[in-house]
Protein backbone atom coordinates (compact mmCIF):
# COMPACT_ATOMS: atom_id res chain seq x y z
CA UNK A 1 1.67 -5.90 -19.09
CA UNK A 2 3.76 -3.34 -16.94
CA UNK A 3 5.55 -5.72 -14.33
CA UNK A 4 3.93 -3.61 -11.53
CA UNK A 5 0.57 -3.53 -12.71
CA UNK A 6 1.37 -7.42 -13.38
CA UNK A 7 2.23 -7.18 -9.67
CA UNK A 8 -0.67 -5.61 -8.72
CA UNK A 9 -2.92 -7.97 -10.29
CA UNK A 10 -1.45 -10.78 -8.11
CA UNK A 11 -1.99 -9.16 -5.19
CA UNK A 12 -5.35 -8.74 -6.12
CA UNK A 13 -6.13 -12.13 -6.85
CA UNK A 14 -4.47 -13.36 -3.73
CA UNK A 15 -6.75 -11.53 -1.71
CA UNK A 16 -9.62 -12.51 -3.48
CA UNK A 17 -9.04 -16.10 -3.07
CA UNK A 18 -8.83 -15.48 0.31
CA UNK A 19 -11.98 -13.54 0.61
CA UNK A 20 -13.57 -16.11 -1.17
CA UNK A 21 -12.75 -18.63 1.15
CA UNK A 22 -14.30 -17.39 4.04
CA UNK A 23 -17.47 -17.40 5.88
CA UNK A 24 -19.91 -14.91 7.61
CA UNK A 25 -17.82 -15.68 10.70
CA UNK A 26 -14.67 -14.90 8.78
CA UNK A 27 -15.85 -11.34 7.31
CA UNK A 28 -16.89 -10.49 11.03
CA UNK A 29 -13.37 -11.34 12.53
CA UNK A 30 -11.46 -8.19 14.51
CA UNK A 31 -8.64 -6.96 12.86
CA UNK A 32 -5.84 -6.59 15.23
CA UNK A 33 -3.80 -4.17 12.97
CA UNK A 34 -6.46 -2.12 12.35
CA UNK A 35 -7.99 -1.52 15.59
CA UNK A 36 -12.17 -0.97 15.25
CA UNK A 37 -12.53 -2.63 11.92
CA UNK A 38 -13.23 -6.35 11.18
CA UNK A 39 -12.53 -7.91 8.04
CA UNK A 40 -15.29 -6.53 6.05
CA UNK A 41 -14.40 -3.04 7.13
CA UNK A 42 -11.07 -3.53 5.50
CA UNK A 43 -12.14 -4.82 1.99
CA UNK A 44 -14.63 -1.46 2.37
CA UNK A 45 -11.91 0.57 2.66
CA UNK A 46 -9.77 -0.92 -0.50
CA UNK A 47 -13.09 -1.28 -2.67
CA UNK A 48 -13.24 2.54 -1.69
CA UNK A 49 -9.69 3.31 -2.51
CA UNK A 50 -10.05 1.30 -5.32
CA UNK A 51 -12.89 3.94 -6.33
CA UNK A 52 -10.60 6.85 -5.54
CA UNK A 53 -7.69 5.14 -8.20
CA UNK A 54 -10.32 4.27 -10.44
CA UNK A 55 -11.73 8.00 -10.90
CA UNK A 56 -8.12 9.15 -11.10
CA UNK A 57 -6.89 7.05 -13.81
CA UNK A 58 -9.94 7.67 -15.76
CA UNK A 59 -9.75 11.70 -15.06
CA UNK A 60 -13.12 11.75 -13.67
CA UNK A 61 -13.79 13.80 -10.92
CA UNK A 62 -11.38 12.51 -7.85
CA UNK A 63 -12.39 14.94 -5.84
CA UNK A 64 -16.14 14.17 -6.14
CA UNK A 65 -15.96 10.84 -5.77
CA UNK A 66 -13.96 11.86 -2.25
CA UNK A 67 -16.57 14.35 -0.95
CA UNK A 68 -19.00 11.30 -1.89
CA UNK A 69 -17.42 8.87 0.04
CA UNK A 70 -16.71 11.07 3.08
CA UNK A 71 -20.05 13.12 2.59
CA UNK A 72 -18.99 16.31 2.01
CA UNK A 73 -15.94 16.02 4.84
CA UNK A 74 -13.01 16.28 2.54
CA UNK A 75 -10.95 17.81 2.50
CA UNK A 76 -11.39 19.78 5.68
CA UNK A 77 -10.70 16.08 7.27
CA UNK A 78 -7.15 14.61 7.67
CA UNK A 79 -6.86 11.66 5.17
CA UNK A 80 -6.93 8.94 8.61
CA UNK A 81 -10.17 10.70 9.42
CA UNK A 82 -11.44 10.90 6.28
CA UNK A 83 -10.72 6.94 5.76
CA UNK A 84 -12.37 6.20 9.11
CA UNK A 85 -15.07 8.19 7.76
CA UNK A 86 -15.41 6.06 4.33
CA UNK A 87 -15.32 3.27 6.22
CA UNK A 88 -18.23 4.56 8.53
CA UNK A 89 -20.29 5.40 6.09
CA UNK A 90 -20.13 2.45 3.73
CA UNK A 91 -20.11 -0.10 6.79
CA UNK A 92 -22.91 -2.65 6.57
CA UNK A 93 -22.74 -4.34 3.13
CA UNK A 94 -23.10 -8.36 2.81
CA UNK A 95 -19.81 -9.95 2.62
CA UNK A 96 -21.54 -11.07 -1.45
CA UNK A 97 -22.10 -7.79 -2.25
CA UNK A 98 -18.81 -6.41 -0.80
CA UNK A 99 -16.69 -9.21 -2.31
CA UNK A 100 -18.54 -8.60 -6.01
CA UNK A 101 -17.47 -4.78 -5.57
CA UNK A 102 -13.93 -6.21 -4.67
CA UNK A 103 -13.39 -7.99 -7.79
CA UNK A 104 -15.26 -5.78 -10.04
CA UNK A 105 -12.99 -2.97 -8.89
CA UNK A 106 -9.86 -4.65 -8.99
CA UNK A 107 -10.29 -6.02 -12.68
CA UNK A 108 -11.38 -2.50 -13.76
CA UNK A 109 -8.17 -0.66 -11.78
CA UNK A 110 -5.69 -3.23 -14.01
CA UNK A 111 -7.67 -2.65 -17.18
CA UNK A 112 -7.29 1.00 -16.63
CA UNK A 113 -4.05 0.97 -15.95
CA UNK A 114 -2.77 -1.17 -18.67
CA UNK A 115 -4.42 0.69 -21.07
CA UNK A 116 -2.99 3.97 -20.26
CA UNK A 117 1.19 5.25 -19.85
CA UNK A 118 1.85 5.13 -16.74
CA UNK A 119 4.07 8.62 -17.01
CA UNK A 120 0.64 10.05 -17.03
CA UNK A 121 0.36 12.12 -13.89
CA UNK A 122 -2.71 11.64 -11.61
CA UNK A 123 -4.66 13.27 -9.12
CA UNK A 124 -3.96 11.53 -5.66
CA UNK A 125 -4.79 12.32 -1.70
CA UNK A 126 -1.27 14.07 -1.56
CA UNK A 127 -1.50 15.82 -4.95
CA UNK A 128 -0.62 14.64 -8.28
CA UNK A 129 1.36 11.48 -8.94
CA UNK A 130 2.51 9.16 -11.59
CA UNK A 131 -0.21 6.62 -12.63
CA UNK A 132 2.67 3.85 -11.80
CA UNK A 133 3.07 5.32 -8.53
CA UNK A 134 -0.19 5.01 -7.95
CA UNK A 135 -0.35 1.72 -9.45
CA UNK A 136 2.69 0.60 -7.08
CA UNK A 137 0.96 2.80 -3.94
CA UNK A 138 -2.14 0.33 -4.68
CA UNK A 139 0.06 -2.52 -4.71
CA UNK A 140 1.34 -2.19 -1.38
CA UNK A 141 -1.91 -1.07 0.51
CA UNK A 142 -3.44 -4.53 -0.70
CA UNK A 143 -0.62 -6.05 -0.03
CA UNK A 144 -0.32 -4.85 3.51
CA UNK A 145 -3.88 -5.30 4.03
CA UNK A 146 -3.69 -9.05 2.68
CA UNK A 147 -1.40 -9.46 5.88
CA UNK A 148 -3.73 -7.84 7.85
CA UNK A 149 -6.59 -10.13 6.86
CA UNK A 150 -4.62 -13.27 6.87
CA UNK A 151 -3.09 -12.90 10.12
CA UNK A 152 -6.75 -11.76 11.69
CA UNK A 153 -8.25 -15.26 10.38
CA UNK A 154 -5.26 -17.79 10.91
CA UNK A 155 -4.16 -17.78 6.95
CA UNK A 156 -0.20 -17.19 6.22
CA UNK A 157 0.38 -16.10 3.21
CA UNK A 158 4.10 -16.54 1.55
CA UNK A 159 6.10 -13.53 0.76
CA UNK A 160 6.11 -13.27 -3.43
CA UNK A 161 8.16 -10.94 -6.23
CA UNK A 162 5.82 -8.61 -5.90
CA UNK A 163 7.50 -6.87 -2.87
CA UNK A 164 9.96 -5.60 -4.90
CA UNK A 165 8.01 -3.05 -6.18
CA UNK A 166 6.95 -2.11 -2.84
CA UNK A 167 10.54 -1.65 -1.85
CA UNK A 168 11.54 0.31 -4.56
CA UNK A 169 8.51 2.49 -3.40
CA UNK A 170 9.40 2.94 0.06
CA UNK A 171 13.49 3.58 -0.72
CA UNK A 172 11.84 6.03 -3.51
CA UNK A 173 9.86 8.18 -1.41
CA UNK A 174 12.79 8.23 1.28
CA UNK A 175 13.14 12.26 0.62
CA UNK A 176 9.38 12.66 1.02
CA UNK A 177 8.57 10.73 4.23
CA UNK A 178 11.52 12.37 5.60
CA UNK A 179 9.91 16.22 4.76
CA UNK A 180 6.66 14.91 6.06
CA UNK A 181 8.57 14.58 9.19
CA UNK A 182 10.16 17.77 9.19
CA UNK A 183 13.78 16.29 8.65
CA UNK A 184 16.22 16.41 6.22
CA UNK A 185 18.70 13.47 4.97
CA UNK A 186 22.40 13.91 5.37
CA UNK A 187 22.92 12.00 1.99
CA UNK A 188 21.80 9.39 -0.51
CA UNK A 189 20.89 6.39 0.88
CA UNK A 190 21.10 3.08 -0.66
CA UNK A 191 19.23 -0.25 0.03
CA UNK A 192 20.71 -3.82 -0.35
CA UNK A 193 18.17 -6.47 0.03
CA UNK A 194 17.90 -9.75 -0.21
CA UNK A 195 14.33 -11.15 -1.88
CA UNK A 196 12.33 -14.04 -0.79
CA UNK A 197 14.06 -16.04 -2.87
CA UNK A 198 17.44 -15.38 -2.10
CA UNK A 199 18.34 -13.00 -4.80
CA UNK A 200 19.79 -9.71 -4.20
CA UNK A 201 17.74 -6.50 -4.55
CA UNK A 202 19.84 -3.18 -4.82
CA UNK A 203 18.22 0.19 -4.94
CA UNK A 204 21.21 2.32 -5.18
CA UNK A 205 21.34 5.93 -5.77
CA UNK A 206 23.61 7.86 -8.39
CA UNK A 207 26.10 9.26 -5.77
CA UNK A 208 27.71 7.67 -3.55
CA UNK A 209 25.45 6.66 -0.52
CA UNK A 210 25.92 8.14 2.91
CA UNK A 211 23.78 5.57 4.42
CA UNK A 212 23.04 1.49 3.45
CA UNK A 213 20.33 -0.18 4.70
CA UNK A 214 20.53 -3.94 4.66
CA UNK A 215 18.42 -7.18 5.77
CA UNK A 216 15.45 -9.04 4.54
CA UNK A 217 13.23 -7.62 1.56
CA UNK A 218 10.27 -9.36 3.76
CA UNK A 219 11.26 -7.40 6.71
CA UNK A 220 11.78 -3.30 4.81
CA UNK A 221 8.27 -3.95 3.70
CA UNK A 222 6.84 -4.88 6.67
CA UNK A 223 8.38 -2.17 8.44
CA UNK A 224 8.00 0.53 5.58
CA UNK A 225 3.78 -0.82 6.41
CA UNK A 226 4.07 -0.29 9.45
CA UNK A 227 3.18 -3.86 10.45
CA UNK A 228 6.62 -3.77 12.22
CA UNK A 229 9.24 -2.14 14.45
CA UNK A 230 12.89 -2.34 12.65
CA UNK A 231 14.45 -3.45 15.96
CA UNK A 232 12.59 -6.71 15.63
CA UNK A 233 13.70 -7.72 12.53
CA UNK A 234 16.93 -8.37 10.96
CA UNK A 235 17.41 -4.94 9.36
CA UNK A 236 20.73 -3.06 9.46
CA UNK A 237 21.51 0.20 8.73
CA UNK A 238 25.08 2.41 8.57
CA UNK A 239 25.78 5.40 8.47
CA UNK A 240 24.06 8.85 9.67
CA UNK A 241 20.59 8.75 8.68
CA UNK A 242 19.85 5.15 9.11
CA UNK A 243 18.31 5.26 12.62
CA UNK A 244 15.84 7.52 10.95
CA UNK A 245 15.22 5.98 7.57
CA UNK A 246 14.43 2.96 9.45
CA UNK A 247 11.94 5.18 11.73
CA UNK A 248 10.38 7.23 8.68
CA UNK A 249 10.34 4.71 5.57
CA UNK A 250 6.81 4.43 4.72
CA UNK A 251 5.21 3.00 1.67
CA UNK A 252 3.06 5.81 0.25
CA UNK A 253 3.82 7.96 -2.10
């Protein structure tokens, strides 16, 4: 198996044993990071953009399954309103039935994608894609929304391999969250982190790079989420653009 699809099976079963574990009160429980939504309206939304990947991979009418999901609002919606709209119209499931969904989706995204090259480009919310980057996109929204769970209902869950993947993605994409923005990088941009276990992860361009980013693998990731500012973390950055790589890494693709 790919190691990121590998990855992404993890992270899936990580969640679900968490999921598992809890009860009525547990599915009910506010989210903090994602303000309006409780637990259960979290696993919605991944068994939804599970749905999304699933109809991609398999070349099956993406779009459809969209306009389903958001009845009829997409695309004329942005993609947070078209989310909140997912999640509004899908809200109201028992956790049983939205667990069984959960894990029924997440085995068939893996199967898919370990059956198929991953070269194979993909119809995705921001166009085509890769399937791996869509496999490694997957990986780090149920990764960051394993966070968001855990921290809502008191679990901590250890920081694994599997974020390595997610850092790639994030230095990776470094050229396209910066034209989302409206900016333009002065120069390649390396980053030198160091993993949860102490080993050191380099993503280095093949010029020379203007700009190194250093600090915690833990801590990109997080902040490449969105789950934190840089300036509370042990992140570093030199050189011209690193003030706004810090600002603008994201983790999509």
């Amino acid at each position: 198996m790919d190691r990121v699809v590998a990855a992404l099976a993890g992270q899936q079963d990580e969640l679900t044993t968490l999921l598992a574990g809890l009860d009525g009160a547990g599915w009910s429980t506010p989210t903090p990071r994602c303000p309006g939504w409780d637990v259960a309206d979290v696993v919605l939304h991944m068994v939804q953009s599970h749905e999304m990947a699933i109809a991609s991979a398999t070349g099956s009418g993406f779009a459809g399954v969209v306009a389903r999901l958001t009845a009829g609002a997409w695309p004329a919606a942005t993609v947070d309103a078209s989310v909140a709209l997912m999640v509004a119209n899908g809200r109201g499931l028992p956790p049983a039935e939205l667990l069984d969904r959960w894990t029924s989706g997440a085995a068939r995204l893996v199967e898919l994608l370990d059956g198929m090259n991953l070269s194979t480009r993909v119809q995705w919310v921001t166009g085509e894609l890769s399937a791996r980057s869509m496999a490694t996109t997957r990986l780090a929204e149920v990764w960051i929304h394993s966070g968001d769970i855990a921290d809502a209902v008191g679990v901590r869950l250890p920081p694994t391999e599997s974020l390595r993947e997610i850092a790639r993605l994030a230095w990776r994409t470094l050229p396209y969250a910066f034209a989302r923005a409206g900016r333009t990088l002065t120069g390649p941009v390396a980053f030198r982190l160091t993993s949860p276990g102490g080993d050191a992860w380099d993503f280095v361009p093949d010029e020379p790079a203007t700009t190194t980013i250093t600090g915690p693998a833990t801590d990109l990731c997080a902040v490449a989420a969105q789950r934190a500012g840089a300036a509370a973390t042990s992140l570093r950055g030199e050189g011209p653009d690193a003030q706004a790589v810090l600002e603008l890494v994201r983790t999509y693709a």
